[in-house]
N, C-alpha and C. Protein backbone atom coordinates (compact mmCIF):
# COMPACT_ATOMS: atom_id res chain seq x y z
N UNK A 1 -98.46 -105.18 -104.24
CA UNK A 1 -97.21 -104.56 -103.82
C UNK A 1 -96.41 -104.16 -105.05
N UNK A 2 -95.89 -102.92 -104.82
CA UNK A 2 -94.64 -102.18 -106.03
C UNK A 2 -93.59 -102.73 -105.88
N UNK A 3 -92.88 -102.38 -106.94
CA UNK A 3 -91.31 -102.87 -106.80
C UNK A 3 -90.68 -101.29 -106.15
N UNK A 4 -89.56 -101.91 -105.48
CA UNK A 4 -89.06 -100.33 -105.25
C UNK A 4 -88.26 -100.00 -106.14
N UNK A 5 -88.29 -98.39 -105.97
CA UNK A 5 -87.74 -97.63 -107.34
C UNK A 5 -86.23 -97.44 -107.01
N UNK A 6 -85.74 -97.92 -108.36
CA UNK A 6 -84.15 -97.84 -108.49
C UNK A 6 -83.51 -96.31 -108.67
N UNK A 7 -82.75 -96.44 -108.19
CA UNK A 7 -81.81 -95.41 -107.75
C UNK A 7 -81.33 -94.86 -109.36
N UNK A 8 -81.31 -94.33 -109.42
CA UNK A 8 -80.02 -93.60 -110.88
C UNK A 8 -78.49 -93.48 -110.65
N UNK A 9 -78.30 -94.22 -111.76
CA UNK A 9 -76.78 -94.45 -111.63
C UNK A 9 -75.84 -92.79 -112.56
N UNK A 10 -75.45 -92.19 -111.47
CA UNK A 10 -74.80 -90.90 -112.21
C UNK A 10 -73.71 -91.20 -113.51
N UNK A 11 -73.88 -91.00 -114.21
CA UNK A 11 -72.62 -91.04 -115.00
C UNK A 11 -72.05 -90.46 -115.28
N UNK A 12 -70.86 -90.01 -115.09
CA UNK A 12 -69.81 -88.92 -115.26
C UNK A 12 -69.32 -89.21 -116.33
N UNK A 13 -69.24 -87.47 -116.69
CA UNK A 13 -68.31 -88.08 -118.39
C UNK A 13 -67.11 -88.31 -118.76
N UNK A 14 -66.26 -88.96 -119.22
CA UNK A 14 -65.07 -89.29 -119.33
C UNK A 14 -64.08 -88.19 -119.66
N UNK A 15 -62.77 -88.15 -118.71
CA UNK A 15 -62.22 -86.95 -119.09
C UNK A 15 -61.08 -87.63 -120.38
N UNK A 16 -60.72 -86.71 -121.31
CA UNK A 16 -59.97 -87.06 -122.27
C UNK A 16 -58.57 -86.45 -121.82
N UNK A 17 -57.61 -87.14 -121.77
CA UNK A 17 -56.49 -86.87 -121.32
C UNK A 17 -55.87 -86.05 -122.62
N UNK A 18 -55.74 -84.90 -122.62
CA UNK A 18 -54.55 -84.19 -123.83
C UNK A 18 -53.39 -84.34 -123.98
N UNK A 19 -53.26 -84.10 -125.15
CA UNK A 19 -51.54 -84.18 -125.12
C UNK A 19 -50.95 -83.12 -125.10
N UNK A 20 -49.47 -83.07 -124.37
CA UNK A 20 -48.71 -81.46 -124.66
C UNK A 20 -49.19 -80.86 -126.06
N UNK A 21 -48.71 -79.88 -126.19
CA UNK A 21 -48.57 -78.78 -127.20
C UNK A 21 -47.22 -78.05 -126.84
N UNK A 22 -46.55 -77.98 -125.32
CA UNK A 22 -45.20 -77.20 -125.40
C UNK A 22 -44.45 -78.55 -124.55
N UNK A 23 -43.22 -78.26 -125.18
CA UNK A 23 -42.43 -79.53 -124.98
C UNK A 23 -40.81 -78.78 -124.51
N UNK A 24 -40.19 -80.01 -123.97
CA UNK A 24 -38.64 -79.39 -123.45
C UNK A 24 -37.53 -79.31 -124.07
N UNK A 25 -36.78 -78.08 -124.48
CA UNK A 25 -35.95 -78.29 -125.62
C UNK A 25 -34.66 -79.19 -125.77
N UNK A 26 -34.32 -80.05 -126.80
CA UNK A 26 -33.48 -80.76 -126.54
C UNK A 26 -31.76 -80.15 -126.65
N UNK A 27 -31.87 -78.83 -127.14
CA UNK A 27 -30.67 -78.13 -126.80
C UNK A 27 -30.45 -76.93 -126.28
N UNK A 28 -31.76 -76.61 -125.42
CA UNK A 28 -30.94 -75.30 -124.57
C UNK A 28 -31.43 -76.06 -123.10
N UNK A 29 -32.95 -77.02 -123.10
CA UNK A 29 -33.72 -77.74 -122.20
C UNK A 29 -34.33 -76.86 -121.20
N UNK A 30 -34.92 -75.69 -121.82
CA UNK A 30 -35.57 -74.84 -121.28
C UNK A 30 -37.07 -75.52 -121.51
N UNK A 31 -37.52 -76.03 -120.13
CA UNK A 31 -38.87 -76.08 -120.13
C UNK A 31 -39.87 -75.57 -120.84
N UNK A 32 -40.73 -76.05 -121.49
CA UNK A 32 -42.33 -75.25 -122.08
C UNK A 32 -41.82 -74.41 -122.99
N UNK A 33 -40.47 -74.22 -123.59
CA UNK A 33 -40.49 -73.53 -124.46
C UNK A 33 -40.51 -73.75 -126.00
N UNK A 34 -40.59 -75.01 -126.31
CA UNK A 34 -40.80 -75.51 -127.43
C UNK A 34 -42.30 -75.35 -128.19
N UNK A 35 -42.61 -74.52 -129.21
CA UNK A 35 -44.09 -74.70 -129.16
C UNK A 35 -43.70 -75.32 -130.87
N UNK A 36 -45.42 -76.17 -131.54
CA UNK A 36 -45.32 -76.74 -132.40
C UNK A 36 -47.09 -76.23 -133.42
N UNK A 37 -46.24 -75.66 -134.75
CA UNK A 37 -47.06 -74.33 -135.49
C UNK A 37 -47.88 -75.88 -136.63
N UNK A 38 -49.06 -76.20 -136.50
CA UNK A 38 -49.46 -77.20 -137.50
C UNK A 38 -50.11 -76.73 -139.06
N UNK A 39 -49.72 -76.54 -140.00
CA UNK A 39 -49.98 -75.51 -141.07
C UNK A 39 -51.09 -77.31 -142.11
N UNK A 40 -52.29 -77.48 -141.70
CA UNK A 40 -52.82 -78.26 -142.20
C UNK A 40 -53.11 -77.80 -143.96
N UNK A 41 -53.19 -77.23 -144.25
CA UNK A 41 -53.33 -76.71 -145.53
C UNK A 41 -52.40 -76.79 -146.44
N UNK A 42 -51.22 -76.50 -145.99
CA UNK A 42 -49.50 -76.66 -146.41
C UNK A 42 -49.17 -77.79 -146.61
N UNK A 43 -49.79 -79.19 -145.29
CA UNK A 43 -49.65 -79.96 -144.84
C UNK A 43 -48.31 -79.70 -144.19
N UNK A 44 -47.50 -78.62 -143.74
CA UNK A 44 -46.37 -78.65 -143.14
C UNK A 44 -46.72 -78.86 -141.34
N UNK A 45 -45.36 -79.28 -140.53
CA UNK A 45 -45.40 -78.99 -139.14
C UNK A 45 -44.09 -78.59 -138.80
N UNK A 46 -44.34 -77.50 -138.07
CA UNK A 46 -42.55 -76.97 -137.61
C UNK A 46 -42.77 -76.66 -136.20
N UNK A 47 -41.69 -76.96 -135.66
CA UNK A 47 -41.60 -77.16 -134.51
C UNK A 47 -40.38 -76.40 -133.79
N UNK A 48 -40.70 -75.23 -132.77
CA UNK A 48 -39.55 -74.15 -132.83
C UNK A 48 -39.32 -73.99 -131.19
N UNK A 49 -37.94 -73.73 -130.95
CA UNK A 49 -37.84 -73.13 -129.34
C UNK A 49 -37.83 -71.78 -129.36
N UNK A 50 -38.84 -71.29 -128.60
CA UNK A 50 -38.45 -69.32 -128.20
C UNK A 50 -37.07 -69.27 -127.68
N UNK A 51 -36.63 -69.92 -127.06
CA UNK A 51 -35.57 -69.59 -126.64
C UNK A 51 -33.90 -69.46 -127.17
N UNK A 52 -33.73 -70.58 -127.89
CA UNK A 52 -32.30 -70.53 -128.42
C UNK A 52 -33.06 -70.72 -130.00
N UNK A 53 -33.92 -70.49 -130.39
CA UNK A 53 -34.08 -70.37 -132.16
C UNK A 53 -34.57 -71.45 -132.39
N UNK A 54 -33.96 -72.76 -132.43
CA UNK A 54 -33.40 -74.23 -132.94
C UNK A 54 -35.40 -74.39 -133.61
N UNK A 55 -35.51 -74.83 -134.32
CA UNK A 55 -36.40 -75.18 -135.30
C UNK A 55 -36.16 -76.95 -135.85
N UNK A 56 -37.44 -77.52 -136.62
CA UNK A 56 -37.56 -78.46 -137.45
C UNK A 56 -38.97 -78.27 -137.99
N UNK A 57 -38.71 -78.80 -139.27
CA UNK A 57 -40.25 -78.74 -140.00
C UNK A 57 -40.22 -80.27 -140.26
N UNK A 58 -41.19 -80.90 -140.74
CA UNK A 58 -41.68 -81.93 -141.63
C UNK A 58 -42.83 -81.98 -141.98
N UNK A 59 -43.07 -83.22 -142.84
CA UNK A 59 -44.50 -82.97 -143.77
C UNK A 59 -45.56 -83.81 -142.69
N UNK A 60 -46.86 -83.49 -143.10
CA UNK A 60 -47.82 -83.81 -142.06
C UNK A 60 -48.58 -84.88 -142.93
N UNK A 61 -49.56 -85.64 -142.27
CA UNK A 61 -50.72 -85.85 -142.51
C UNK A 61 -51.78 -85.50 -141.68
N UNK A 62 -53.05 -86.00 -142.13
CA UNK A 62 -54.40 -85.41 -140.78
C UNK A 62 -54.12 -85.99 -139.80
N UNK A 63 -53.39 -86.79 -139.53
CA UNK A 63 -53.50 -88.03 -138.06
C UNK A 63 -52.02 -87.41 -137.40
N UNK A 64 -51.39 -86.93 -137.96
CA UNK A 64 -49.94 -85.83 -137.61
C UNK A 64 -50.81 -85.26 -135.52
N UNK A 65 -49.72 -85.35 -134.64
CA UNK A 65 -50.54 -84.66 -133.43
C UNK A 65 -48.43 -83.76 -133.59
N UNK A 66 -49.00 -82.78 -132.68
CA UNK A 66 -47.77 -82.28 -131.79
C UNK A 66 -46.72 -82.31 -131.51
N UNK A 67 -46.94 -84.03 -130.43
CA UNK A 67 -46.03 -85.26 -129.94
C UNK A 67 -45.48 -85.57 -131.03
N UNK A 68 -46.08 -86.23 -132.18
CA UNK A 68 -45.77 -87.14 -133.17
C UNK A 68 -44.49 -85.99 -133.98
N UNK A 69 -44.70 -84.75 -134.04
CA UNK A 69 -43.71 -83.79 -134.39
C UNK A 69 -42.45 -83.72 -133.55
N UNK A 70 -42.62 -83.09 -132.20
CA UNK A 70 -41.53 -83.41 -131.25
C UNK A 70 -40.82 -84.67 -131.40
N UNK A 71 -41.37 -85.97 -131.48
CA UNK A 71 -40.85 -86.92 -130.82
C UNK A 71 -39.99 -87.45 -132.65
N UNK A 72 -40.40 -87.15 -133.79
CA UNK A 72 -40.00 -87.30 -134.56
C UNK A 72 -38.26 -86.22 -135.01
N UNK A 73 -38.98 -84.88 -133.99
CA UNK A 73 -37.41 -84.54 -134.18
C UNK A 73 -36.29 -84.80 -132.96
N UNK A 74 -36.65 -85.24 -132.13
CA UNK A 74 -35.87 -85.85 -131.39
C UNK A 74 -34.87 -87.04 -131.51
N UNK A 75 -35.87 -87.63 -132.55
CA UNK A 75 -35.09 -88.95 -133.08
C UNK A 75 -34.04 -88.19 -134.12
N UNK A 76 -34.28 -87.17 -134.82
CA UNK A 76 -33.45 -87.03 -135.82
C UNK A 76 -32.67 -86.60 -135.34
N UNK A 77 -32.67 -86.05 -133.75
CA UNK A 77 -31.73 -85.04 -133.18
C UNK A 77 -30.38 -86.25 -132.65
N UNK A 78 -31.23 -87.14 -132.05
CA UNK A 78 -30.30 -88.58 -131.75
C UNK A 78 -29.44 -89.23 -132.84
N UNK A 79 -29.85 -89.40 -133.84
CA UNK A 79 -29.35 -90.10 -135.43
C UNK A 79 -28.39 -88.88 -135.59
N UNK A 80 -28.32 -88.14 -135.51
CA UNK A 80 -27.13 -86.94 -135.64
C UNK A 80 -26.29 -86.59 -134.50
N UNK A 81 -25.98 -87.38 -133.24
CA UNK A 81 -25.70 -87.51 -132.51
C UNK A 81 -24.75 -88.82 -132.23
N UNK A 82 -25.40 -89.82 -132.54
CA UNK A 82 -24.85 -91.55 -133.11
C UNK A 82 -23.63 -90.89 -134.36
N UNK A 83 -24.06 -90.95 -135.27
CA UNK A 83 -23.96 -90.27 -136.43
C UNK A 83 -21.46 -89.18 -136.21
N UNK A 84 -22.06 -88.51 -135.32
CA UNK A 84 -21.28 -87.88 -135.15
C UNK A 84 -20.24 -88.40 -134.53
N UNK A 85 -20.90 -88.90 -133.35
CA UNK A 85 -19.82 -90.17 -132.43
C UNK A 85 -19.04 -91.13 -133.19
N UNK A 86 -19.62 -91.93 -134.05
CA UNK A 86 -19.16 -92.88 -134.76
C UNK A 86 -17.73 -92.15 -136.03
N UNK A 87 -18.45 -91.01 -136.61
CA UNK A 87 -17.89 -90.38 -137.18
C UNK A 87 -16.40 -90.01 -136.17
N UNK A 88 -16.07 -89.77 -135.02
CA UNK A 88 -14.98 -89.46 -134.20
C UNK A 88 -14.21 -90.38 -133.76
N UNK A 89 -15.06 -91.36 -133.91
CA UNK A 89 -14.32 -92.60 -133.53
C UNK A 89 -13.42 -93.27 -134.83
N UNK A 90 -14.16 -93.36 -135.61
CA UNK A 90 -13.60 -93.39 -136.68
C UNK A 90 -11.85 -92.77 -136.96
N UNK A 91 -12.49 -91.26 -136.81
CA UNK A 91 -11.20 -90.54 -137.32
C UNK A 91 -10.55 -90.88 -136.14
N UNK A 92 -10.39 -90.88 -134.86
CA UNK A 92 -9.52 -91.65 -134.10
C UNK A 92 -8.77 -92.50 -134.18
N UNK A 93 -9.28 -93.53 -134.89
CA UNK A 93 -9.12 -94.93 -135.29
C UNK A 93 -7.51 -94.59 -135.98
N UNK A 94 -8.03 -93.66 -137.24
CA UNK A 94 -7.24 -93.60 -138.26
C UNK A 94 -5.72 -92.95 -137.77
N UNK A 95 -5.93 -92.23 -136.77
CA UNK A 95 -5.34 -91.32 -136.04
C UNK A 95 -3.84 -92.19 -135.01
N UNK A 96 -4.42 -93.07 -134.46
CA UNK A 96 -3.99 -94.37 -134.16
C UNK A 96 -3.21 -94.98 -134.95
N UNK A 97 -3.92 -95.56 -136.16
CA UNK A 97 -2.52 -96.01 -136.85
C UNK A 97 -1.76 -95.19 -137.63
N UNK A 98 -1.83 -94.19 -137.98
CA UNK A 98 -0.90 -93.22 -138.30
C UNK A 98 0.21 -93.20 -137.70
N UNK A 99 0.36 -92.98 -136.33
CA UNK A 99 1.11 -93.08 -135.09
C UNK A 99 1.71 -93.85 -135.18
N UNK A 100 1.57 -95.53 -135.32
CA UNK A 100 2.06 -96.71 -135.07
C UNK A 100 3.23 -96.86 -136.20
């Protein structure tokens, strides 16, 4: 007597999830209009909206993605944001005891 013959197990190939390439602008917030230009040679990355202009560059390395551009000027966009607040509060402050 044979053994019976095993079935084949299909294997599907793994899908690789991508990452954006167009992102949402953080000052006009026009959808998909952010695109990000990777100049590997330059080692530069700039990162621009079609829509209202607004731009950022910084320096790259090979492991540099897209995201890692966006999400790096976002933070700088926040730190200038903190930045400014504090700065108003401040002169408020001063504003205050002047008064008194």
């Amino acid at each position: 007597m044979g053994r019976r013959k095993s079935r084949r197990k299909i294997i599907k190939p793994k899908v690789d999830n991508k990452l954006p390439t167009t992102f949402k602008c953080p000052f006009c917030s026009e959808e998909t209009s952010v695109e990000c230009l990777m100049e590997k040679d330059k080692k530069k990355a700039t990162i621009s909206c079609r829509s209202c202009k607004a731009s950022y560059s910084t320096d790259m390395n090979s492991l540099t993605a897209p995201i890692d551009v966006y999400s790096e000027w976002i933070d700088q966009c926040e730190e200038a944001n903190v930045a400014q607040v504090e700065e108003q509060d401040y002169d408020e402050e001063e504003f205050d005891e002047d008064s008194t």
